[in-house]
Protein backbone atom coordinates (compact mmCIF):
# COMPACT_ATOMS: atom_id res chain seq x y z
CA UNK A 1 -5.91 -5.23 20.27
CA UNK A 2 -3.34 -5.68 22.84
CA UNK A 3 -0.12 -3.66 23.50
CA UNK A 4 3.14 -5.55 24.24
CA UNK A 5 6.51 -3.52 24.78
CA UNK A 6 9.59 -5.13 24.42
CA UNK A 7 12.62 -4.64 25.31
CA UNK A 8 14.91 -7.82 23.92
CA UNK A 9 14.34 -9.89 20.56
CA UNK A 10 13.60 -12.84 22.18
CA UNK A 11 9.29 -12.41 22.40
CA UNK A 12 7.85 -15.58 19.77
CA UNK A 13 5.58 -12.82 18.40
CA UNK A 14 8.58 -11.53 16.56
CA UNK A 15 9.68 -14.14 14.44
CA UNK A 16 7.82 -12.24 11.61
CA UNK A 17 9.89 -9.39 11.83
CA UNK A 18 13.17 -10.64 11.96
CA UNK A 19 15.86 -9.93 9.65
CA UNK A 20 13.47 -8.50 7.08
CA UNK A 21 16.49 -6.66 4.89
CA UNK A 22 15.91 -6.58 0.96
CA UNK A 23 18.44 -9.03 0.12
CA UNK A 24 16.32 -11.59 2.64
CA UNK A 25 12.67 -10.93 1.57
CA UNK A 26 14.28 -10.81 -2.50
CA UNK A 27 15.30 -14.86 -1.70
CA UNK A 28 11.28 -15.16 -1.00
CA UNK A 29 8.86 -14.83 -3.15
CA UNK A 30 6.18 -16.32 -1.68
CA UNK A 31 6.87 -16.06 2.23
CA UNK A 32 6.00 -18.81 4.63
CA UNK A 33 3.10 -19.08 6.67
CA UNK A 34 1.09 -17.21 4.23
CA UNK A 35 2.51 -13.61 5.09
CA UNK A 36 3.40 -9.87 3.63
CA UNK A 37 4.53 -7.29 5.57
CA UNK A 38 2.61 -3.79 5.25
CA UNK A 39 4.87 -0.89 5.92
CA UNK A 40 3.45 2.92 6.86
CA UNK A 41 0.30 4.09 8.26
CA UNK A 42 -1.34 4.67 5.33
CA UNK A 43 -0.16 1.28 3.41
CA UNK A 44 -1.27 -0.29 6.99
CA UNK A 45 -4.94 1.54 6.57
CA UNK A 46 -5.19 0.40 2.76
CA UNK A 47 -4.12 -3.34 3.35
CA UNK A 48 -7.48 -3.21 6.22
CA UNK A 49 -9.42 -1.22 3.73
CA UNK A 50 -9.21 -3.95 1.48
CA UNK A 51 -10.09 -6.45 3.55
CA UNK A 52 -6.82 -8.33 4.39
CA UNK A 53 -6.43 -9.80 7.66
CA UNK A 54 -3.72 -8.17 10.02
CA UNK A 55 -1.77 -10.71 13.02
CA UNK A 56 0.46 -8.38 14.53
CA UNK A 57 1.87 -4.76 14.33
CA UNK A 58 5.19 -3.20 15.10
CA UNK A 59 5.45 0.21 16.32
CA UNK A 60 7.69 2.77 17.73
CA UNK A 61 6.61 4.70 20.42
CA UNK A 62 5.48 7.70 18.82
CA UNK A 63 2.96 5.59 16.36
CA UNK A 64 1.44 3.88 18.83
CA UNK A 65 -1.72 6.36 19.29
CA UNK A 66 -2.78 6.19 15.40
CA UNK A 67 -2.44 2.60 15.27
CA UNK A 68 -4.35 1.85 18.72
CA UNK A 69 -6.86 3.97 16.66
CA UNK A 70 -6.86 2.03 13.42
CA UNK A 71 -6.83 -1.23 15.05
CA UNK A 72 -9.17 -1.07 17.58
CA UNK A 73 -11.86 -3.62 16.47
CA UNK A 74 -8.98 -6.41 15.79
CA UNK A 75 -8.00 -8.82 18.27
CA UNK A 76 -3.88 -8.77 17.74
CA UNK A 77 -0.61 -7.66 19.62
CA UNK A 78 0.59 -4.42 19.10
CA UNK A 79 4.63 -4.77 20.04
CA UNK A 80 6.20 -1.29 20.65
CA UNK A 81 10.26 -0.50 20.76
CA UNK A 82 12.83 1.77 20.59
CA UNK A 83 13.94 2.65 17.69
CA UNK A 84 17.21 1.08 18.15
CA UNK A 85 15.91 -2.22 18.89
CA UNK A 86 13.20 -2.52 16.25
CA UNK A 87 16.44 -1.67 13.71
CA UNK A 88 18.00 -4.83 14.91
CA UNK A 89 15.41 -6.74 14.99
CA UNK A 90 14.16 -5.77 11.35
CA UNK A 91 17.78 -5.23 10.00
CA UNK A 92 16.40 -1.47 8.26
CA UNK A 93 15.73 1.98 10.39
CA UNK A 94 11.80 2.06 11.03
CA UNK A 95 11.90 5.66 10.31
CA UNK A 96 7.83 5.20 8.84
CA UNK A 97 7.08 4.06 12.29
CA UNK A 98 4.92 1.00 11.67
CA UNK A 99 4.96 -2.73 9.98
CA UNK A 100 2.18 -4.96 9.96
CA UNK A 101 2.39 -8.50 9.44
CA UNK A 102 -0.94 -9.36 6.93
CA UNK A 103 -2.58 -12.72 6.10
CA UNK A 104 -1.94 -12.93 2.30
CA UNK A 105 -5.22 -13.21 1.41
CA UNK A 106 -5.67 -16.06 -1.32
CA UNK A 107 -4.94 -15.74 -5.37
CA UNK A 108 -8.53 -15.11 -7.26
CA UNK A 109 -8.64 -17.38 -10.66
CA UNK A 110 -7.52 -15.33 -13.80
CA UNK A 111 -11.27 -15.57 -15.44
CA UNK A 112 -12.07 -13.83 -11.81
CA UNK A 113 -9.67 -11.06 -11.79
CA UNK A 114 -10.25 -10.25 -15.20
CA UNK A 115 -14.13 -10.19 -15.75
CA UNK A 116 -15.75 -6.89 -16.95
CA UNK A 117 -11.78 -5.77 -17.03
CA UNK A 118 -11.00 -3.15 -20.71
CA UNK A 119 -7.31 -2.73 -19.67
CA UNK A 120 -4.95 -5.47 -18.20
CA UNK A 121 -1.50 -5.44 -17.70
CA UNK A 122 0.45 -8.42 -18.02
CA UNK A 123 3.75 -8.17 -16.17
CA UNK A 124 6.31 -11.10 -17.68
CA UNK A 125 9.38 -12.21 -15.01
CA UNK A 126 9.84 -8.33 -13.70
CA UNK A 127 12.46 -9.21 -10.93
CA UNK A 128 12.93 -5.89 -9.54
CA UNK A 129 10.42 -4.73 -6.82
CA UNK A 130 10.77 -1.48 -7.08
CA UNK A 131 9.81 -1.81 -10.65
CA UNK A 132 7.15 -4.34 -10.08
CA UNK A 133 5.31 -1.69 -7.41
CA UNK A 134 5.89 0.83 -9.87
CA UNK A 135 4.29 -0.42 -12.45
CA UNK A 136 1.49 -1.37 -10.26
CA UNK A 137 0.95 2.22 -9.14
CA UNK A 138 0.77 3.69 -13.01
CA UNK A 139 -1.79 0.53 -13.60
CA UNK A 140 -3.77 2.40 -10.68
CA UNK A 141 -3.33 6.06 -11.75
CA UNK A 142 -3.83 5.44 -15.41
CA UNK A 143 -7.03 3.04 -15.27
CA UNK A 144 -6.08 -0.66 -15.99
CA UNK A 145 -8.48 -3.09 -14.64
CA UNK A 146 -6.16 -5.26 -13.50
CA UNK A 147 -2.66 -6.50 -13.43
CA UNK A 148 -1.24 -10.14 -14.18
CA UNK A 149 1.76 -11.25 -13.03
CA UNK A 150 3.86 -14.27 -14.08
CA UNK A 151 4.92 -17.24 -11.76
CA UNK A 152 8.81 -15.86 -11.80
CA UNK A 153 7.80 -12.48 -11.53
CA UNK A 154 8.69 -10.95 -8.09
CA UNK A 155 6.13 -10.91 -5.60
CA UNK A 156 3.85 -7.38 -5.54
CA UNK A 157 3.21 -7.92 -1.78
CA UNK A 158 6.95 -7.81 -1.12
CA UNK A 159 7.64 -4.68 1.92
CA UNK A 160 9.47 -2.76 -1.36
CA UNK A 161 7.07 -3.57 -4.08
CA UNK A 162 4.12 -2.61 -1.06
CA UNK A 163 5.98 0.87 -0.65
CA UNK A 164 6.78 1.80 -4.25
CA UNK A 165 3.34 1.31 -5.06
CA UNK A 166 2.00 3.82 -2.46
CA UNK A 167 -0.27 0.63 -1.06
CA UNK A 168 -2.34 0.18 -5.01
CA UNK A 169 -0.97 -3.27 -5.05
CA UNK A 170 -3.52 -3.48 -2.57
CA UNK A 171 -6.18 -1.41 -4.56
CA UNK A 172 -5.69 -3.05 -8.11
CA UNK A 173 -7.05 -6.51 -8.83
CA UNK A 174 -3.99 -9.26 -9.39
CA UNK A 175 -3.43 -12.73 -9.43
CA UNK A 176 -0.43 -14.95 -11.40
CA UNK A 177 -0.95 -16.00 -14.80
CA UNK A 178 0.15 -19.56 -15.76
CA UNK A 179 3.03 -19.71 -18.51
CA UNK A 180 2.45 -19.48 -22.41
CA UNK A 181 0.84 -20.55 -24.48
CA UNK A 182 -2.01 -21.10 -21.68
CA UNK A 183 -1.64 -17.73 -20.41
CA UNK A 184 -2.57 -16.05 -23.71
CA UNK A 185 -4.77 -18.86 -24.35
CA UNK A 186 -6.75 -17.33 -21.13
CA UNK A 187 -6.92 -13.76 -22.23
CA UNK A 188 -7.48 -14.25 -25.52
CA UNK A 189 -10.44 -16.52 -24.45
CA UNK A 190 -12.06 -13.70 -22.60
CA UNK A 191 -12.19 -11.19 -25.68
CA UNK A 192 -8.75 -9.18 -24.97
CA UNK A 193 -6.37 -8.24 -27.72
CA UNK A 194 -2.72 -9.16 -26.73
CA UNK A 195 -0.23 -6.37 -27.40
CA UNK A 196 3.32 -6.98 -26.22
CA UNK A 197 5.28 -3.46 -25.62
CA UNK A 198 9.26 -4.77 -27.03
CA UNK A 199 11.92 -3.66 -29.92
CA UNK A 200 10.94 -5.83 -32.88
CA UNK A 201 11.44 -5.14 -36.67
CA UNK A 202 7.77 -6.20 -36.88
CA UNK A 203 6.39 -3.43 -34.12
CA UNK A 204 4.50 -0.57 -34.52
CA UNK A 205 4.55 2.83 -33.33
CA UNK A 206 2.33 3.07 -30.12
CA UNK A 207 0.34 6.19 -31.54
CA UNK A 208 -0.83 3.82 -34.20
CA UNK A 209 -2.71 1.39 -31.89
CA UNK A 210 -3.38 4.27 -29.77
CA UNK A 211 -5.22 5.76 -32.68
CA UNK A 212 -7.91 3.04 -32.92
CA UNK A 213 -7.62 0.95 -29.76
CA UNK A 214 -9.02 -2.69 -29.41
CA UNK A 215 -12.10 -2.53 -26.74
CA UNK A 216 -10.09 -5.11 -24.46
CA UNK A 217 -7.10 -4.74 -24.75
CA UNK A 218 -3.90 -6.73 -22.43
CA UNK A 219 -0.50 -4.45 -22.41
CA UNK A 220 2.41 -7.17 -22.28
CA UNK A 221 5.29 -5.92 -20.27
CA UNK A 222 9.07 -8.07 -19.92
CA UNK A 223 11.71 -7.99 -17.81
CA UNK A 224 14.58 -5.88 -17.02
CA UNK A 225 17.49 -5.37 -20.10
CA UNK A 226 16.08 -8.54 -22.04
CA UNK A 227 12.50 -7.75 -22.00
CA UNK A 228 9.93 -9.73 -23.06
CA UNK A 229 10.28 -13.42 -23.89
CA UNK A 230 9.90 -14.39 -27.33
CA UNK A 231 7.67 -17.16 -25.92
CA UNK A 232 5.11 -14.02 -24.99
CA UNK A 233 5.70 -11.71 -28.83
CA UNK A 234 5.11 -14.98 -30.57
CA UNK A 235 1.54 -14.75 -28.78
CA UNK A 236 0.85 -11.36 -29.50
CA UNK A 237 -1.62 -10.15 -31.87
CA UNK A 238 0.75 -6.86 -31.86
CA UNK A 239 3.64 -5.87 -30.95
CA UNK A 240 4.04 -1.72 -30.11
CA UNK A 241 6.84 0.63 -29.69
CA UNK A 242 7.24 3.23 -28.18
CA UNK A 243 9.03 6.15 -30.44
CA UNK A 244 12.03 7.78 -29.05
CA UNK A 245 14.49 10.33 -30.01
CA UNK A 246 18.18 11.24 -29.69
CA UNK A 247 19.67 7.52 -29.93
CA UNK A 248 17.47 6.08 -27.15
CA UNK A 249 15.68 2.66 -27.56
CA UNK A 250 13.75 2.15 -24.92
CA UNK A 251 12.58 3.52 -21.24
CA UNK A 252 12.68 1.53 -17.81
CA UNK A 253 9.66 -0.53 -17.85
CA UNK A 254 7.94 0.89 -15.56
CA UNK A 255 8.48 4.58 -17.13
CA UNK A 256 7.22 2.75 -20.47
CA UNK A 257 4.40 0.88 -18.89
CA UNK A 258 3.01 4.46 -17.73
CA UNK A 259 3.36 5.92 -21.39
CA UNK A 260 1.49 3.44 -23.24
CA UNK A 261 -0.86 3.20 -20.26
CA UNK A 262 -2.28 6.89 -20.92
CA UNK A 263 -1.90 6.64 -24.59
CA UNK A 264 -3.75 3.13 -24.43
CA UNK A 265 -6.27 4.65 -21.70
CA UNK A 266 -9.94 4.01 -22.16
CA UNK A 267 -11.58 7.65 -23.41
């Protein structure tokens, strides 16, 4: 660990940083070279905790103590700004003091991820990140196993998804799941029940399946305003609801994933 203060834009070590404003990192799903960007102390400390590989940290001044401390054992640059610069540089005010650019560590094979796993949630085309790391931090809180993601869905190592998620998208096992039918081909395969959460003359009330859950069971959640694909119900061994009152017809999905996550929850 190395410390390297700068005082222009122009340092190669940067490149990772640059420009990193939502409506940039939202055009890349996957980002080049193999990267995600780790943003806070404490997401910083969970990303090492779980074994992914840091290359470089940026810092403001007054952070550079704790992360000297945290990063002691790894051989990396430590850049340190002002405020002001690190702003332009990243295009958003630093005001949590610390990024770190991580090796994305490699996808695990479905079978992998979801071995000895009771509770999965399968997240279908979810473009929002701040729903995606939502979602991902009621899967934590609320016991799944492990979370499945779709090749559209947004990307749960993106800096907003990373934050949202209070750093369990780096606690909870993930990986993508191919597209249907092979996706449910794959869960169904290992022993789980597939039970798509959507508005459907055929659902039934969530306290119903609640009442006598399936032993492995995979919670199907869909997109923003259209929900789930009717690619994913037609797979479904059930499809659940969640009962509202006063006109409403549904909640945000990441509000609903956390209700049928605790009624679903293994007792």
């Amino acid at each position: 660990m190395h410390t390297v203060r700068i005082d222009d834009l122009d340092h190669a070590g940067l490149a990772d940083y640059c420009g990193l404003t939502d409506a940039a990192l939202r055009r890349m799903s996957e980002p080049a070279g193999g990267l995600y960007i780790a943003e806070s102390s404490k997401v910083i400390t969970r990303a090492i905790a779980a074994g992914h590989r840091p290359r470089s940290v940026l810092v403001q001044e007054q952070w550079l103590a704790e992360m000297e401390l945290l990063l002691a054992d790894w051989d990396i640059p430590i850049y340190v700004g002002t405020p002001g610069l690190l702003e332009s540089l990243t295009g958003f005010n630093l005001h949590r003091g610390a990024l770190a650019a991580m090796h994305r560590p490699p996808l695990r094979p479905v079978a992998e991820v979801v071995a000895g796993a009771r509770r999965v949630v399968v997240i279908e085309d979810v473009v929002d990140h701040t729903n995606v790391g939502a979602i991902f931090r009621a899967a934590a809180g609320l016991g799944a196993d492990a979370v499945l993601v779709t090749p559209r869905c947004a990307d749960p190592l993106y800096r907003r998804s990373v934050r949202v998620s209070m750093g369990t998208v780096l606690q909870v096992p993930w990986t993508r799941l191919p597209e249907w039918p092979e996706g449910a081909l794959m869960l169904k395969s290992a022993g789980f029940h597939l039970a798509a959460l959507a508005l459907s003359d055929s659902a039934i009330d969530l306290d119903v399946l609640a009442a006598n859950p399936p032993e492995k069971l995979a919670l199907l959640l869909g997109t923003e305003g259209d929900g789930l694909s009717r690619n994913a119900i037609s797979h479904a061994d059930t499809v659940i609801t969640i009962p509202m009152l006063h006109g409403v017809d549904s909640l945000n999905v990441a509000s609903a994933s956390a209700v049928a996550l605790w009624a679903l929850r293994v007792r």
